[in-house]
N, C-alpha and C. Protein backbone atom coordinates (compact mmCIF):
# COMPACT_ATOMS: atom_id res chain seq x y z
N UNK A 1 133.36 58.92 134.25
CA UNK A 1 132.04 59.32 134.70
C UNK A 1 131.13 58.11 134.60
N UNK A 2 130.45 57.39 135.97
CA UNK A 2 129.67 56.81 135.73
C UNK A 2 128.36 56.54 135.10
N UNK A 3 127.44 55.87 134.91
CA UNK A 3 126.06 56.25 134.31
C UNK A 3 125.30 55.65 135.39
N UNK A 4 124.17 56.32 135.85
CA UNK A 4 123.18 56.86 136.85
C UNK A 4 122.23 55.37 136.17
N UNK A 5 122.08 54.37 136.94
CA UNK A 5 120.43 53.44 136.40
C UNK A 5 119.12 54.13 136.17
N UNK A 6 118.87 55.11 137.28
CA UNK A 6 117.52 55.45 137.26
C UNK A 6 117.64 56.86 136.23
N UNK A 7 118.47 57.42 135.75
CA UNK A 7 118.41 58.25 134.38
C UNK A 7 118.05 57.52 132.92
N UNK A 8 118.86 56.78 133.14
CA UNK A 8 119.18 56.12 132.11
C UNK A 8 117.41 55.49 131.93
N UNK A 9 117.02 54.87 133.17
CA UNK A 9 115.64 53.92 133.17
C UNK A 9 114.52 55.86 132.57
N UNK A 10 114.69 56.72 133.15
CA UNK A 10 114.17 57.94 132.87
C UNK A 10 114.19 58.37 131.52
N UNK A 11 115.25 58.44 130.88
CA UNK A 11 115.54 58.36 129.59
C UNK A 11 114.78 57.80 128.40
N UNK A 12 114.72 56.15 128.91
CA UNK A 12 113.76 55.11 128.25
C UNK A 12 112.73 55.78 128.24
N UNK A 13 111.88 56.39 129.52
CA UNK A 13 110.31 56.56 129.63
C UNK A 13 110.19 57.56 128.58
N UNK A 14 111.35 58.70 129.19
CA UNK A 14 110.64 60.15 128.27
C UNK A 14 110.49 59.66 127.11
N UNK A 15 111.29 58.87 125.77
CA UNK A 15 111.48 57.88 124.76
C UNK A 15 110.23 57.84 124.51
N UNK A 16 109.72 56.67 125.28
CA UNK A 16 108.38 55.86 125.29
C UNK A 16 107.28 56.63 124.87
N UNK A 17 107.00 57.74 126.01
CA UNK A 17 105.77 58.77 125.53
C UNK A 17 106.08 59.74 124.47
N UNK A 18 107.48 59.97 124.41
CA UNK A 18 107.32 60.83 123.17
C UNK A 18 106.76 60.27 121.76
N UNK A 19 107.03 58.72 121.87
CA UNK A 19 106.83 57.86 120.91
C UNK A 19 105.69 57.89 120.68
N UNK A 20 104.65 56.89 122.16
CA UNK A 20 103.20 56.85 122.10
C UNK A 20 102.59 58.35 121.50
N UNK A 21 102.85 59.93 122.06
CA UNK A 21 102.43 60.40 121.91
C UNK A 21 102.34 61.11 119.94
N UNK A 22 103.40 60.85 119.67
CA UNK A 22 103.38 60.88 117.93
C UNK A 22 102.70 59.59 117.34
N UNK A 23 102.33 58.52 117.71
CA UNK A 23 101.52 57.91 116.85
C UNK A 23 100.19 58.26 117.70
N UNK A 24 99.49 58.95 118.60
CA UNK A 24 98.78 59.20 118.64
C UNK A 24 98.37 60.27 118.09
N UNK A 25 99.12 61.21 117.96
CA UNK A 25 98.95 62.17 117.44
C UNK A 25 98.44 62.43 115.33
N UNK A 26 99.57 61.36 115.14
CA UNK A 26 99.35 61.11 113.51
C UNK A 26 98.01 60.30 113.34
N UNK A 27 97.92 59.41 114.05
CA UNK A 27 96.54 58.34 114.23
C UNK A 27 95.26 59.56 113.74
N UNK A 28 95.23 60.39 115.09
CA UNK A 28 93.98 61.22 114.93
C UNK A 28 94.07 62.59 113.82
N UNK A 29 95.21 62.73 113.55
CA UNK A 29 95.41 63.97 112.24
C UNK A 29 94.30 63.80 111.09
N UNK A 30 94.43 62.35 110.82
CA UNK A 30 94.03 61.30 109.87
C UNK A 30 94.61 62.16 108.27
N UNK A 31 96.22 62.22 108.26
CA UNK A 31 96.89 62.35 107.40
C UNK A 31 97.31 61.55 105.77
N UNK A 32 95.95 60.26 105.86
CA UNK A 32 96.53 59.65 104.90
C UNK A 32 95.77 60.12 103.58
N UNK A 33 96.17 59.49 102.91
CA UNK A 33 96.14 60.12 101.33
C UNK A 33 94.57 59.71 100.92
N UNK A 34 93.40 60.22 100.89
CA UNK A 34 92.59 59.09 100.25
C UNK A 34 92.71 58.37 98.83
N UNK A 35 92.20 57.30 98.65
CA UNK A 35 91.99 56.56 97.27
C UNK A 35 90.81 56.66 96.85
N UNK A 36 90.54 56.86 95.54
CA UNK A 36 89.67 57.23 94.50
C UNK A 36 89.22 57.58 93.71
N UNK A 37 88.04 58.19 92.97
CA UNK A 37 88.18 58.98 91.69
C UNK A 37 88.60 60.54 91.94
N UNK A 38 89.08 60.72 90.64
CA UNK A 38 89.49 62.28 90.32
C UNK A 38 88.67 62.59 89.71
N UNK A 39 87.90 64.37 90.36
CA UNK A 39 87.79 65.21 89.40
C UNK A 39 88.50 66.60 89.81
N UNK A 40 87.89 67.33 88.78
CA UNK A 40 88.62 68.74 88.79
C UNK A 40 87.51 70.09 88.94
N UNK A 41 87.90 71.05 89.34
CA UNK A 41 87.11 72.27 89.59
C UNK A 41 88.15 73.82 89.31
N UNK A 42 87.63 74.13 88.50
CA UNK A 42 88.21 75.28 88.44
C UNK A 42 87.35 76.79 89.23
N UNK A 43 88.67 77.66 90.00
CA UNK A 43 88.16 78.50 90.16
C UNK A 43 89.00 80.24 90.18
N UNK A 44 88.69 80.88 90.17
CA UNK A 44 88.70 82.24 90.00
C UNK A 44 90.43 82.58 90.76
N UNK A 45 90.22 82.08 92.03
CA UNK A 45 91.02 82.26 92.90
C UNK A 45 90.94 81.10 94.04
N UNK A 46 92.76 80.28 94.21
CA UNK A 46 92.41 79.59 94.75
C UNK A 46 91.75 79.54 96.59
N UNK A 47 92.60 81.10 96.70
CA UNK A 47 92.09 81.32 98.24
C UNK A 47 92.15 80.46 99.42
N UNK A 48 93.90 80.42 99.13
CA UNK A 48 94.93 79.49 100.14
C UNK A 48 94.78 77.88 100.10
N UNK A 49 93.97 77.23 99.23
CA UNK A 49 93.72 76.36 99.17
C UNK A 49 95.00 75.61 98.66
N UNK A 50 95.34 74.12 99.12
CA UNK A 50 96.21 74.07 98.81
C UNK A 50 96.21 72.47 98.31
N UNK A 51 97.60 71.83 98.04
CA UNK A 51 97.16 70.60 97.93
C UNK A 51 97.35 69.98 99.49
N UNK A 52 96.89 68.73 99.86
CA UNK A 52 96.46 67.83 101.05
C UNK A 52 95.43 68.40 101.94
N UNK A 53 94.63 69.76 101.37
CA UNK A 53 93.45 70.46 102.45
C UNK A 53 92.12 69.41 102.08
N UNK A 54 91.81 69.52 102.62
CA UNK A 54 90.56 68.67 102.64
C UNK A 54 89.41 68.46 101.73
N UNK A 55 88.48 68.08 101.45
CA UNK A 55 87.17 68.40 100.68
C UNK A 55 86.24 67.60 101.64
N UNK A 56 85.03 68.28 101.45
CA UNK A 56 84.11 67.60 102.55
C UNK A 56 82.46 68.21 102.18
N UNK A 57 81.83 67.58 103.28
CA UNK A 57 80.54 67.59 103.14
C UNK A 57 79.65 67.48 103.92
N UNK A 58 78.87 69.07 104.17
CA UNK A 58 78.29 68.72 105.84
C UNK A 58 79.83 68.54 106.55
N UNK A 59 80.62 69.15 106.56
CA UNK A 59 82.01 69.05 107.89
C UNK A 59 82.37 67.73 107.67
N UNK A 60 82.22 66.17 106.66
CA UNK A 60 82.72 65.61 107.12
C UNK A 60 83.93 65.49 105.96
N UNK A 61 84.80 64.92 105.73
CA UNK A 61 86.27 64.61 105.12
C UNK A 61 85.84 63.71 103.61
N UNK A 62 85.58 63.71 102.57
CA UNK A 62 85.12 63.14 101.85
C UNK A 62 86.19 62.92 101.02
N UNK A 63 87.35 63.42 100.88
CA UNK A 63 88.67 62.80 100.31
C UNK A 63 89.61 64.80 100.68
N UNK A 64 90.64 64.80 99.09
CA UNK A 64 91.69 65.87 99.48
C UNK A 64 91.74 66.29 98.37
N UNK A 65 92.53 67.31 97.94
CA UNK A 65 92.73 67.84 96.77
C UNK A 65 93.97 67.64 96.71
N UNK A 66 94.36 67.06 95.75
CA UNK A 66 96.08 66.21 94.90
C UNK A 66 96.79 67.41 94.55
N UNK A 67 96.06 68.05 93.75
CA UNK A 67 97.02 68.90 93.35
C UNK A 67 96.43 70.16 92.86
N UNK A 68 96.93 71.34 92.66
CA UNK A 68 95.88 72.76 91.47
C UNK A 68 97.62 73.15 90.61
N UNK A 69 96.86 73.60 89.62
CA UNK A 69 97.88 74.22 88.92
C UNK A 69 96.88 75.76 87.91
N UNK A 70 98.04 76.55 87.10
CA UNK A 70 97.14 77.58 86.53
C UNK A 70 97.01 77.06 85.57
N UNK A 71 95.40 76.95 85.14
CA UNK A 71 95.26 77.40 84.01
C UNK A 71 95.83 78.06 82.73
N UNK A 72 97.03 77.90 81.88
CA UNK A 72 97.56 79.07 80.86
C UNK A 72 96.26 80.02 79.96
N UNK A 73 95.45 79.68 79.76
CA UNK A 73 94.89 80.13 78.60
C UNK A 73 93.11 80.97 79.77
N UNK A 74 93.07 80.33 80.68
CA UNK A 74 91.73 81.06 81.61
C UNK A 74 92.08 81.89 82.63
N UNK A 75 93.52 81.42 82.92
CA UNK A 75 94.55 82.40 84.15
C UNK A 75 93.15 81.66 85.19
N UNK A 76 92.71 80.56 85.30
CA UNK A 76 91.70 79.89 86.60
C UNK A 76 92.78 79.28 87.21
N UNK A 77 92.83 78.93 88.66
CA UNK A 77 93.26 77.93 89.22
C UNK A 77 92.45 76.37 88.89
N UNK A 78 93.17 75.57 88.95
CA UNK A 78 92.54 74.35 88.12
C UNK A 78 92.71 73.20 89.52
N UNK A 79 91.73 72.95 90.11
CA UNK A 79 92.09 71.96 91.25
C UNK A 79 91.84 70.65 91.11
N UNK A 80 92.99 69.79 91.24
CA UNK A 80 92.56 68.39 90.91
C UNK A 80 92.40 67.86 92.50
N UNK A 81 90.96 67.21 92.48
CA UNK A 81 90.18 66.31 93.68
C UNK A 81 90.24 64.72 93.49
N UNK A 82 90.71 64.27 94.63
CA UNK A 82 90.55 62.56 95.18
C UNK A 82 89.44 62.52 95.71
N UNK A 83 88.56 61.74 95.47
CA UNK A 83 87.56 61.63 96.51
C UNK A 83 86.87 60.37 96.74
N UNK A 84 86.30 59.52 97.68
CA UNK A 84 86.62 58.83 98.45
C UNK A 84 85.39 58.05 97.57
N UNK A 85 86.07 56.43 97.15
CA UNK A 85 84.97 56.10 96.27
C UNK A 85 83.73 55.76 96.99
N UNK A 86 83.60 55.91 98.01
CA UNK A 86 81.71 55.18 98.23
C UNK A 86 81.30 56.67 98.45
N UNK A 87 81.59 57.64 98.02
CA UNK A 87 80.72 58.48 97.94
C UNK A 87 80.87 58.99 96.46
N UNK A 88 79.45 58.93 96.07
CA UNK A 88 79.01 59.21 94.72
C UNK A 88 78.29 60.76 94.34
N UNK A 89 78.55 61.23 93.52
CA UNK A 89 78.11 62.81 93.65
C UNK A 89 77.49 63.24 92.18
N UNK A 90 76.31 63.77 92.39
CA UNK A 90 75.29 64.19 91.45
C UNK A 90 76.52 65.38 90.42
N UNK A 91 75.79 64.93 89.06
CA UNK A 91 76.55 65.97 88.02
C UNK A 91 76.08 67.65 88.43
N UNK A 92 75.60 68.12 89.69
CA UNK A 92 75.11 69.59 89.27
C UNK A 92 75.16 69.59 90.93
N UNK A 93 76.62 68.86 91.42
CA UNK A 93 77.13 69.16 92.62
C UNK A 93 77.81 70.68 92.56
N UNK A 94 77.64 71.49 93.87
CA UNK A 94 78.68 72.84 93.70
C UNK A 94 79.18 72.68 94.87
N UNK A 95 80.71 73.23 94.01
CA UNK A 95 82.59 73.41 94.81
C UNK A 95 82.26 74.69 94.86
N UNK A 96 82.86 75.28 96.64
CA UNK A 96 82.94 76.45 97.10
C UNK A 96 84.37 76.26 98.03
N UNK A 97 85.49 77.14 98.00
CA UNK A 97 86.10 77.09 99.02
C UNK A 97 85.55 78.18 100.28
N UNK A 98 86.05 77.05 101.33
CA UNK A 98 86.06 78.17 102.56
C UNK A 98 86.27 77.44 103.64
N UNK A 99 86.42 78.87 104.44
CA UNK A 99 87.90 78.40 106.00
C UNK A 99 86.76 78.20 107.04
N UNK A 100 88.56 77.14 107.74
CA UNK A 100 87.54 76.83 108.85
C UNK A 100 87.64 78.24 109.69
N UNK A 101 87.82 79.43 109.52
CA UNK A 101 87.40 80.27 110.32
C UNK A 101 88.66 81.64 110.05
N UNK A 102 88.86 82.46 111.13
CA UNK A 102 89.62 83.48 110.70
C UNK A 102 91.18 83.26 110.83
N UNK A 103 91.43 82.38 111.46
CA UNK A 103 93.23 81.53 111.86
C UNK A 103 93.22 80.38 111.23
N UNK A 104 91.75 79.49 110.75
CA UNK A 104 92.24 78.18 110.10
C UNK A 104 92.14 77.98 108.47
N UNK A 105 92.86 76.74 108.00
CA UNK A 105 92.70 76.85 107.27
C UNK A 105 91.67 76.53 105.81
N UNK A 106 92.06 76.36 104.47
CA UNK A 106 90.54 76.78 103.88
C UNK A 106 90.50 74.93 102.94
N UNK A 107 89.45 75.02 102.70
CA UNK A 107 89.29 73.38 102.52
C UNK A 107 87.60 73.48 101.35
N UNK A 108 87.77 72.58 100.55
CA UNK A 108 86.63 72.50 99.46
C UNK A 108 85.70 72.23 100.00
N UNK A 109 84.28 72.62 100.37
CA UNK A 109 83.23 72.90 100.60
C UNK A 109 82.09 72.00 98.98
N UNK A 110 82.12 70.62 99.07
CA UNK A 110 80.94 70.21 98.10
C UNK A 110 79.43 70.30 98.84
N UNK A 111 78.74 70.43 97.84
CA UNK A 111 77.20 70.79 98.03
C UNK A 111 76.15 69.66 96.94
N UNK A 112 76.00 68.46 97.33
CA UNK A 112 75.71 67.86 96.56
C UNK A 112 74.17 68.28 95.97
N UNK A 113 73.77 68.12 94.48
CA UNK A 113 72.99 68.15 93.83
C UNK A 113 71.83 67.23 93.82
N UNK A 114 70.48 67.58 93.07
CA UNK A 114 69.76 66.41 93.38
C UNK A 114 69.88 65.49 91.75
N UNK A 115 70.34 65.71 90.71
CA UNK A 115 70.49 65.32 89.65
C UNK A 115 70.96 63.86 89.77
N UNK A 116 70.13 63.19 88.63
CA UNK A 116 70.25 61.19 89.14
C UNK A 116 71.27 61.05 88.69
N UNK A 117 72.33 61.75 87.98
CA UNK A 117 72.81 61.24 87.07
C UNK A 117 74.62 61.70 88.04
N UNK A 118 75.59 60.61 88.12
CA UNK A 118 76.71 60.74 88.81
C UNK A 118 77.84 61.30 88.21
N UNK A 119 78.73 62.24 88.75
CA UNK A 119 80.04 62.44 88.41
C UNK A 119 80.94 61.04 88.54
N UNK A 120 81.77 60.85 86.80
CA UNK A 120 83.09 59.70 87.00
C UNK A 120 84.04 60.35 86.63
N UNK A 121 84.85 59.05 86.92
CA UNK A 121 86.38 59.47 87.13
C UNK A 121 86.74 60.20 86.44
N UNK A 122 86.88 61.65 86.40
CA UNK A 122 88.03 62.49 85.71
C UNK A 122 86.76 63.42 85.33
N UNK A 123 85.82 63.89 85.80
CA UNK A 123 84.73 64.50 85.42
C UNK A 123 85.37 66.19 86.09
N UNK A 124 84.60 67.38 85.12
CA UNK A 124 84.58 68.20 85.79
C UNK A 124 83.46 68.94 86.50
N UNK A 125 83.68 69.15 87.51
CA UNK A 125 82.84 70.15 88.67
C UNK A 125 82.16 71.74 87.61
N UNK A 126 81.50 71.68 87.24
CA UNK A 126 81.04 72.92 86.24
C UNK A 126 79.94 73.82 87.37
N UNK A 127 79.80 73.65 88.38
CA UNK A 127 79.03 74.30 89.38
C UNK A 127 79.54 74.54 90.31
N UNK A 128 80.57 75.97 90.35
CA UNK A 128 81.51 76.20 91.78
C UNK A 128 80.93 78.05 91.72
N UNK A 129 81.20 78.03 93.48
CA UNK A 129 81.23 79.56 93.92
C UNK A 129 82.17 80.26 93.96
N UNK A 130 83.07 80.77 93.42
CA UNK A 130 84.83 81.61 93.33
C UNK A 130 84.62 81.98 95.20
N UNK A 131 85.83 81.86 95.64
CA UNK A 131 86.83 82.30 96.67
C UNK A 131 86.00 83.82 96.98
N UNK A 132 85.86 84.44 97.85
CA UNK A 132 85.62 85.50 98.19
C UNK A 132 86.29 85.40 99.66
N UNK A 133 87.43 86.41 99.59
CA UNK A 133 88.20 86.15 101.25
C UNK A 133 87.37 87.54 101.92
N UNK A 134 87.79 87.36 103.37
CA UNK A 134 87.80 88.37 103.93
C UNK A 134 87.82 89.94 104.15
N UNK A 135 89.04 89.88 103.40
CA UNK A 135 89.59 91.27 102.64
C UNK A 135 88.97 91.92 101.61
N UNK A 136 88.57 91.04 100.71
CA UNK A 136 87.88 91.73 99.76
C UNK A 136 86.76 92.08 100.32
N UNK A 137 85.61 91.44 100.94
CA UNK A 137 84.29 91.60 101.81
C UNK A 137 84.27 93.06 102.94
N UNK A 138 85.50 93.35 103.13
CA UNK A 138 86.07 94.48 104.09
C UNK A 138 85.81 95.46 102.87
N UNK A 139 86.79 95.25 101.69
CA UNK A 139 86.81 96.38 100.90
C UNK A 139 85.61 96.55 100.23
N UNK A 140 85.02 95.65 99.77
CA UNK A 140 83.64 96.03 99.27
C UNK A 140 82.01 97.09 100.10
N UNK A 141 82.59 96.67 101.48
CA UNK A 141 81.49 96.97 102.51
C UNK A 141 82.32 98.52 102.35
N UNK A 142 83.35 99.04 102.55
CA UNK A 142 84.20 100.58 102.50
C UNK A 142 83.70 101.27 101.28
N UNK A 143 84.05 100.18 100.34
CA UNK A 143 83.81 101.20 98.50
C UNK A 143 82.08 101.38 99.23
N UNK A 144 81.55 100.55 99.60
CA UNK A 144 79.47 100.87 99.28
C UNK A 144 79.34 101.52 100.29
N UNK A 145 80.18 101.90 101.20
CA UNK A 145 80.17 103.04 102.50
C UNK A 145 80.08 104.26 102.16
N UNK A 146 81.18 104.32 101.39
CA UNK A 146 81.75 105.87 100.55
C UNK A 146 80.79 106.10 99.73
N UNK A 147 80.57 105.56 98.68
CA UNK A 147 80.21 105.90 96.98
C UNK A 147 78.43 106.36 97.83
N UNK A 148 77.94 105.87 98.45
CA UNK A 148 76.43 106.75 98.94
C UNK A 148 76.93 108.04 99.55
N UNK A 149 76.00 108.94 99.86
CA UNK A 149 76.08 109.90 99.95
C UNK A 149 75.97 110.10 101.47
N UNK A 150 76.04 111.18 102.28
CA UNK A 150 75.64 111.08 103.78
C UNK A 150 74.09 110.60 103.72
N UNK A 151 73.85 109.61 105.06
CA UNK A 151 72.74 108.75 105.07
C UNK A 151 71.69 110.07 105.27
N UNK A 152 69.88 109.67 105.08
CA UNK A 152 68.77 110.88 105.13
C UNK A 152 69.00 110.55 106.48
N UNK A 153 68.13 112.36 106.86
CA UNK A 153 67.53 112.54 108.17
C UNK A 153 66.89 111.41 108.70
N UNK A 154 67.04 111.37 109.71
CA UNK A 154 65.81 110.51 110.54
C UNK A 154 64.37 111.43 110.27
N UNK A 155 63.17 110.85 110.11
CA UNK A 155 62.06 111.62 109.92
C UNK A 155 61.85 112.34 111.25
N UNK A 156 61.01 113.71 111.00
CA UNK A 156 61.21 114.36 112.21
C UNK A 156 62.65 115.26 112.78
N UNK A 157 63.67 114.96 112.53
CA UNK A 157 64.81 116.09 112.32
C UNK A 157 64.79 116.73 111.88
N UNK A 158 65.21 118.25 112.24
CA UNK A 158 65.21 119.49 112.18
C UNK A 158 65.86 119.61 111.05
N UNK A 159 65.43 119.78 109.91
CA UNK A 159 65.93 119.88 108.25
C UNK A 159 65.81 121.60 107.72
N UNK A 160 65.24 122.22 108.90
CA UNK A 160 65.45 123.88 108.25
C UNK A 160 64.30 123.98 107.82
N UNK A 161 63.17 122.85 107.39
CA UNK A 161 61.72 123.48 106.59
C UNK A 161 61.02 122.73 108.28
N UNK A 162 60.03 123.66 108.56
CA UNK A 162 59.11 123.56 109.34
C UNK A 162 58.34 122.67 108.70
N UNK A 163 57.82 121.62 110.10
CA UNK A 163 56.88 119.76 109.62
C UNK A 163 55.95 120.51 109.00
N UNK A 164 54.98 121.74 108.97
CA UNK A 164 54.02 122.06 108.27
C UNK A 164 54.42 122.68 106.97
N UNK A 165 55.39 122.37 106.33
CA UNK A 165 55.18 123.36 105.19
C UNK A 165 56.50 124.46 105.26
N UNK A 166 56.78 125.58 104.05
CA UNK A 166 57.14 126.46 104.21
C UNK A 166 56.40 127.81 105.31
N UNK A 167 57.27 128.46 106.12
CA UNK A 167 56.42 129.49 106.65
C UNK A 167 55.08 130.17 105.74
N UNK A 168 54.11 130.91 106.24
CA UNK A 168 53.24 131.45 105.49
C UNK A 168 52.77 131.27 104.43
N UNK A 169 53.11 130.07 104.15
CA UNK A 169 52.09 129.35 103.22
C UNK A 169 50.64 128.40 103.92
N UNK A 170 49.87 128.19 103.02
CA UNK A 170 48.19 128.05 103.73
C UNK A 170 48.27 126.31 104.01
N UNK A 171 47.26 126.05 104.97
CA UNK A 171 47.43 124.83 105.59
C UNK A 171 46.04 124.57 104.98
């Protein structure tokens, strides 16, 4: 069986762009690790958070989270943060997780503080909002649905007592 030139030259191309198109692709992921200081944040629930999700500020990428592990003795998730050294962050900064939406995923949310005084290396985050997903926000809005009673009349609905009063009593 011979070999075809212009397959073979076809072959090369598909090659080529599959190539170009994975370092373009990794280029813009922007998958690399950041370098910098560590701190840590503990919270309630990690709420899919994971390690390599993001941390940021105002939407932008301010480093990643390395690693979480449990807590033994608080049963907290314990999240250890990289974060990107030219950004410096007030001691009475607050960690919140939350998603980028209802299919994506969930990433540390910092809220910097106005306090002069800076978080260093290996400091902990003592100002976070616990995880509140979806689900629970569903079930909470159901339990405060139920536990009231049927909502009042609209004013003016026919409630069985006449708008003036009981019958034959004086106006």
């Amino acid at each position: 069986m011979g070999r075809n030139p212009i397959e073979t030259i076809m072959g090369a191309v598909v090659l080529l762009v599959a190539g170009v198109f994975l370092a373009f692709a990794y280029s813009t992921a922007d998958l690399r690790q950041v370098e910098g200081y560590q701190l840590t944040a503990a919270f309630a629930k990690a709420g899919g958070l994971k390690a390599g999700s993001d941390v940021r500020i105002s939407g932008i990428k301010i480093g990643t989270v390395s690693s979480q592990r449990l807590d033994g003795t608080t049963y907290q998730a314990v999240v250890l943060l990289t974060i990107s050294p030219e950004v410096r962050l007030p001691v009475d900064t607050v960690a919140s997780i939350a998603s980028d939406g209802l299919l994506g995923g969930s990433y540390l949310k910092l809220e910097p503080g106005t306090a002069r005084d800076m978080l260093q290396d290996g400091a902990k985050l003592t100002k976070v909002r616990n995880y509140q997903s979806l689900e629970d926000l569903v079930g909470q809005i159901i339990f405060l649905a139920t536990q009231d009673g049927p909502p009042p009349p609209p004013p003016g609905a026919n409630t069985g007592t006449p708008p003036n009063g009981p019958a034959g009593s004086p106006q």
